[in-house]
N, C-alpha and C. Protein backbone atom coordinates (compact mmCIF):
# COMPACT_ATOMS: atom_id res chain seq x y z
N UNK A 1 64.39 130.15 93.61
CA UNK A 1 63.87 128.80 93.39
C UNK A 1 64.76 128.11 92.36
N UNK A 2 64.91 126.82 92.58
CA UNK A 2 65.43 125.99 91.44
C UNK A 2 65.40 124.88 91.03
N UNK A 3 65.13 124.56 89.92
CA UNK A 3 64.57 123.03 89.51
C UNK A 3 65.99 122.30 89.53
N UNK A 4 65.45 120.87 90.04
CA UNK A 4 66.05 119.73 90.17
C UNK A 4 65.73 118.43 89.42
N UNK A 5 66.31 117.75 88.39
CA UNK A 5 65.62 116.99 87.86
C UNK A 5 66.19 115.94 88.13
N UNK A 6 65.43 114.69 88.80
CA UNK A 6 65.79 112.95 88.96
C UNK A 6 66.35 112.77 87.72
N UNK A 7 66.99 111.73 87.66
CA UNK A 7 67.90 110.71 86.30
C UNK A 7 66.26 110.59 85.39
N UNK A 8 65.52 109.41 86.51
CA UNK A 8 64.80 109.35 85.63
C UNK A 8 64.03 110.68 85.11
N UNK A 9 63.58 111.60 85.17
CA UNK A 9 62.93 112.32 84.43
C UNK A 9 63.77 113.37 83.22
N UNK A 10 65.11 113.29 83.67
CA UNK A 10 65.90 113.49 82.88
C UNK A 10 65.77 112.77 81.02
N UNK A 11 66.18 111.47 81.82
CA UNK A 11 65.44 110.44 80.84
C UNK A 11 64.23 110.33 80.11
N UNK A 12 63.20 110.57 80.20
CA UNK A 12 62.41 110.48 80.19
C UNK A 12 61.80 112.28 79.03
N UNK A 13 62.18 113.17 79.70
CA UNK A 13 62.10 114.30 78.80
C UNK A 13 62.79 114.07 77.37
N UNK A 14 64.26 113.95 77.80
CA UNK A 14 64.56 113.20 76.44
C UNK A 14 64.18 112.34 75.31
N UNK A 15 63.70 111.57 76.11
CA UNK A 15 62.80 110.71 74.84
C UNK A 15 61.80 110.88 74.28
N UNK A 16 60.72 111.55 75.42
CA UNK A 16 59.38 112.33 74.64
C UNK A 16 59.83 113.45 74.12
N UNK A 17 60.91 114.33 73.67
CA UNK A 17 61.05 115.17 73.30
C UNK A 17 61.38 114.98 71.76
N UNK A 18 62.16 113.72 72.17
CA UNK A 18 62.82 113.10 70.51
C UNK A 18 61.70 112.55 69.59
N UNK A 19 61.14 111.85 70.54
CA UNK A 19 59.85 111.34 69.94
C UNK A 19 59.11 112.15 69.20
N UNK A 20 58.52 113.30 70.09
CA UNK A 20 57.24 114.44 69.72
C UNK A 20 58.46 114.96 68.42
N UNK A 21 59.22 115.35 68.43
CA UNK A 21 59.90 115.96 67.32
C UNK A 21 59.49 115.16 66.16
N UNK A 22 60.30 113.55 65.91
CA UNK A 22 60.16 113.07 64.61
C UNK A 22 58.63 112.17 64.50
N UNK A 23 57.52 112.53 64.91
CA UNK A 23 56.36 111.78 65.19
C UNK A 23 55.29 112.84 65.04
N UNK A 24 55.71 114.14 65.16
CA UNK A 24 54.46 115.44 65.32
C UNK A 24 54.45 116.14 64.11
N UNK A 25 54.35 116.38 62.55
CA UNK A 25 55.24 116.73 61.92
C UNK A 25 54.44 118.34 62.12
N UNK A 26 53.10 118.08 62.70
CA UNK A 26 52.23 119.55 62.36
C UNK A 26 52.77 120.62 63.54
N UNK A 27 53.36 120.13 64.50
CA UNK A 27 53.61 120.77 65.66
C UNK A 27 54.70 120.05 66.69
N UNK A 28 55.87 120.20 66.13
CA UNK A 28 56.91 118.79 65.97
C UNK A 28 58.01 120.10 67.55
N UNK A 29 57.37 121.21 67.82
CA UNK A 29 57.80 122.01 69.27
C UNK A 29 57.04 122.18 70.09
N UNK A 30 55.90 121.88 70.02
CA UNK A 30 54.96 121.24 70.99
C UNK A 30 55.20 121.17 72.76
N UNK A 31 55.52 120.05 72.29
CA UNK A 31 56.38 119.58 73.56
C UNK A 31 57.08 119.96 74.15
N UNK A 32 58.11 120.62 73.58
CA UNK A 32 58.91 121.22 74.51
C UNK A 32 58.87 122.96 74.60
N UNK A 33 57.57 123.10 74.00
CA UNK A 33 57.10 124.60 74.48
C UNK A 33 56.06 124.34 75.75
N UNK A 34 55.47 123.41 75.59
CA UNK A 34 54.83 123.55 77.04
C UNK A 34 55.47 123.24 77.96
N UNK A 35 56.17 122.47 77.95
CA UNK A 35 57.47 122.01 79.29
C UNK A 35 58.19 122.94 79.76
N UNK A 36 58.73 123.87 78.83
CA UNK A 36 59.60 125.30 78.63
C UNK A 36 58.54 125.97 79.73
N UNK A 37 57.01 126.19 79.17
CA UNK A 37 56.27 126.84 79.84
C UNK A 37 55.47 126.86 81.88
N UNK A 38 55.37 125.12 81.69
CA UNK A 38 55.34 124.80 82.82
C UNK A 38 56.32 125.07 83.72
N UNK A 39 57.22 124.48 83.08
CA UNK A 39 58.83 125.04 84.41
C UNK A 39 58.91 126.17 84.76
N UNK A 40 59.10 126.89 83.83
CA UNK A 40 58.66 128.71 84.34
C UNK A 40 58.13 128.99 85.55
N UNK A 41 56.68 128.52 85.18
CA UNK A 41 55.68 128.41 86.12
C UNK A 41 55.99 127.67 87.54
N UNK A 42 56.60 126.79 87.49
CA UNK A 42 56.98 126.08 88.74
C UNK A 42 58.38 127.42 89.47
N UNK A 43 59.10 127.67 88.90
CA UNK A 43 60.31 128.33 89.43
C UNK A 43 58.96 129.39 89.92
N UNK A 44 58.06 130.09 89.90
CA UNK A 44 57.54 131.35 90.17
C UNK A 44 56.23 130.70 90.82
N UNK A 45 55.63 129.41 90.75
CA UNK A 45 54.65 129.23 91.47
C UNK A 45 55.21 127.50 92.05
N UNK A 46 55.97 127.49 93.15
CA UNK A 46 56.18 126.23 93.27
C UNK A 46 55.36 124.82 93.60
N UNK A 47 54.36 125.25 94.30
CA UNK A 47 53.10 124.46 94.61
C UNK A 47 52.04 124.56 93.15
N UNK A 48 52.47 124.80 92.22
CA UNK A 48 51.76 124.33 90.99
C UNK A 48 51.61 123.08 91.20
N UNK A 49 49.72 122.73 90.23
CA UNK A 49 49.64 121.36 90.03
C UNK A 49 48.76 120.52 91.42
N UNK A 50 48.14 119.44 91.25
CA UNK A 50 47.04 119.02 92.50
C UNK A 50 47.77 118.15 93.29
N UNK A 51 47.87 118.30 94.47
CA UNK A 51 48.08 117.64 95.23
C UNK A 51 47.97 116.02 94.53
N UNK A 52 49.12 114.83 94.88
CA UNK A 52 49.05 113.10 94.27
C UNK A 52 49.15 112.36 95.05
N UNK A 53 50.09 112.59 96.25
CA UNK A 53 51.01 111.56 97.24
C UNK A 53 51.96 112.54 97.76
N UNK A 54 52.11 111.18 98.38
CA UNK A 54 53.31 111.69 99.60
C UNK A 54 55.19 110.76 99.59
N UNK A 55 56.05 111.11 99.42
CA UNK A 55 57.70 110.21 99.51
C UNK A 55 58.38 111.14 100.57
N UNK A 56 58.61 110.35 100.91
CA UNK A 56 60.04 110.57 102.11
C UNK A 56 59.47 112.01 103.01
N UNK A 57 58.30 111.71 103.41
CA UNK A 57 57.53 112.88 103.84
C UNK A 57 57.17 114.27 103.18
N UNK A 58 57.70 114.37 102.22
CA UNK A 58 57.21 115.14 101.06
C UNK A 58 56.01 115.21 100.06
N UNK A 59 55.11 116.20 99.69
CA UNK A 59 54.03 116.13 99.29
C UNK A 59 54.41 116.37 97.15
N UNK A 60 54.01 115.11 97.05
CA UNK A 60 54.13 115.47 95.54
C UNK A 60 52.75 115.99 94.72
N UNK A 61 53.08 116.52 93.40
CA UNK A 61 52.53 117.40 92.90
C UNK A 61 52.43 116.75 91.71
N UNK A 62 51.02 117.15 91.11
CA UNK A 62 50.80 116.69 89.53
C UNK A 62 50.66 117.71 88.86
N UNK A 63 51.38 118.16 87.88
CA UNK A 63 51.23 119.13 86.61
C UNK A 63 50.76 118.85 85.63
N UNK A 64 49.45 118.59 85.16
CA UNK A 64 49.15 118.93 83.72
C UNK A 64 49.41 119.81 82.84
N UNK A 65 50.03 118.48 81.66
CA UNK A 65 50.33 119.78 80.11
C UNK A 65 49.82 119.76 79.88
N UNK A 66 48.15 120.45 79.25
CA UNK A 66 47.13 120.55 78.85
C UNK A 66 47.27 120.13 77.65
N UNK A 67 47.86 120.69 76.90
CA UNK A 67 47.93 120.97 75.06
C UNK A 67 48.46 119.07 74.72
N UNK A 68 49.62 118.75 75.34
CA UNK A 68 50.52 117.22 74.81
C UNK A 68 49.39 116.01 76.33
N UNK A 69 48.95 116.67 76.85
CA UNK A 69 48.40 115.48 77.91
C UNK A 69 49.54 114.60 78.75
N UNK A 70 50.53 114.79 78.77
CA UNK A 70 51.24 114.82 79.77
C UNK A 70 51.73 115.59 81.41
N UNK A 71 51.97 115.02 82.26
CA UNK A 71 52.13 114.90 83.55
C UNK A 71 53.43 115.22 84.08
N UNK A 72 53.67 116.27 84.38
CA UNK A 72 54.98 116.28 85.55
C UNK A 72 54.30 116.15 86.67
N UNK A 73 55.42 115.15 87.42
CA UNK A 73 55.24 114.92 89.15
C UNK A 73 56.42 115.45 89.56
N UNK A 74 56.09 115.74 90.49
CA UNK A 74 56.87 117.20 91.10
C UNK A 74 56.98 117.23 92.86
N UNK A 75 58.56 117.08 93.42
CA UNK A 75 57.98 117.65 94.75
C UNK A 75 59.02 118.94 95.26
N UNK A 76 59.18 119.21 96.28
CA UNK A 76 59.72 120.19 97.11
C UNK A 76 60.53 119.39 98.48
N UNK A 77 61.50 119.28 98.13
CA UNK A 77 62.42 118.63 99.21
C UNK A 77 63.39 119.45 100.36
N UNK A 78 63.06 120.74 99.92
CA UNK A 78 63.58 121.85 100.43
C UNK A 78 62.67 123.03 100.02
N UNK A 79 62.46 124.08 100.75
CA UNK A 79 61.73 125.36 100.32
C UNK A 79 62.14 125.84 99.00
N UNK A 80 63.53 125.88 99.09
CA UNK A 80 63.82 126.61 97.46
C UNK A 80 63.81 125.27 96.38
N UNK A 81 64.04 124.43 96.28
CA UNK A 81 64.11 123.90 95.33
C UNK A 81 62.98 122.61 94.97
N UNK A 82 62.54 123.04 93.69
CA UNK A 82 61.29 121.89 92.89
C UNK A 82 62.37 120.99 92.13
N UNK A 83 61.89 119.95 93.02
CA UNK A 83 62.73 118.17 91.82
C UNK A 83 61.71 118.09 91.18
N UNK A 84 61.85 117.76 89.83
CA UNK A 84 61.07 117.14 88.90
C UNK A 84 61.51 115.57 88.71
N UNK A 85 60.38 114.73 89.36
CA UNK A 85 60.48 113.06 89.07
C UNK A 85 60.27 112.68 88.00
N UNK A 86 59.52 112.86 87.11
CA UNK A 86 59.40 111.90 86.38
C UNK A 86 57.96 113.14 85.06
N UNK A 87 58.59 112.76 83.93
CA UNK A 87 57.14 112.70 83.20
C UNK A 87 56.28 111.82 82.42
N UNK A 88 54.95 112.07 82.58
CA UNK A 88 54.04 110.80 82.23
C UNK A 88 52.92 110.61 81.31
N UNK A 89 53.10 109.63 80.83
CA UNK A 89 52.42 110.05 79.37
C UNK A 89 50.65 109.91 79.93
N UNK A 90 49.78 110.68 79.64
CA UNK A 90 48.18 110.46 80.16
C UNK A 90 47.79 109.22 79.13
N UNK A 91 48.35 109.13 78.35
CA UNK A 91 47.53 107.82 77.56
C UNK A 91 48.40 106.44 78.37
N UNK A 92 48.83 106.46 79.24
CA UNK A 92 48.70 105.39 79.54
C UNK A 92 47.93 104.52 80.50
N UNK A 93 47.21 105.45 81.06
CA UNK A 93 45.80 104.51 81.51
C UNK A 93 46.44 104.74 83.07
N UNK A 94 47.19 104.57 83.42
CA UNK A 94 47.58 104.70 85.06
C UNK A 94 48.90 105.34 85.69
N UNK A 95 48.45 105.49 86.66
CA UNK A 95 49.78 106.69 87.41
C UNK A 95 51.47 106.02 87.57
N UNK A 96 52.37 106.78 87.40
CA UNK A 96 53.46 105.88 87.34
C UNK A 96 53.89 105.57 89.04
N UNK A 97 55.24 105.08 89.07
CA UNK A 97 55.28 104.42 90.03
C UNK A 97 56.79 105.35 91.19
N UNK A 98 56.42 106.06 92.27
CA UNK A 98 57.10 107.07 92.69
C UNK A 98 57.69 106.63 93.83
């Protein structure tokens, strides 16, 4: 199995990562221990996460980070390999746009 990550979610890790660092001071690895942790989980369980929608005939996937309340959306564009689209912050009130 192997993860694939869009620009944007590329993007997007980056910045919540920079963020949670200089913004968390009590738990400032947080973030990128559960992300660390989820991905794992995706390479060994690829259908992690509830069923969201559907792109380019593909079924995407929602991952909850429990601990930071953030969202990986996730699909399978091929058997072996999980793209990661995008991650999403839960405080923002609505689903992003895929």
């Amino acid at each position: 199995m192997k993860l694939v990550y869009a620009p944007r979610a590329q993007r997007e890790i980056a910045r919540a990562l920079k963020w949670w660092s200089e913004n968390r001071p009590d738990a400032p690895t947080l973030l990128g221990d559960e992300l660390e942790e989820h991905l794992d989980k995706l390479l060994e369980q690829p259908d992690l996460g509830a069923p969201w929608g559907e792109r380019r005939g593909h079924e995407i996937r929602k991952v909850l980070l429990p601990r930071t309340k953030k969202k990986l959306f996730v699909m399978r564009p091929t058997p072996d390999v999980v793209r990661i689209l995008c991650l999403w912050g839960g405080q923002r009130g609505r689903e992003p746009k895929l």
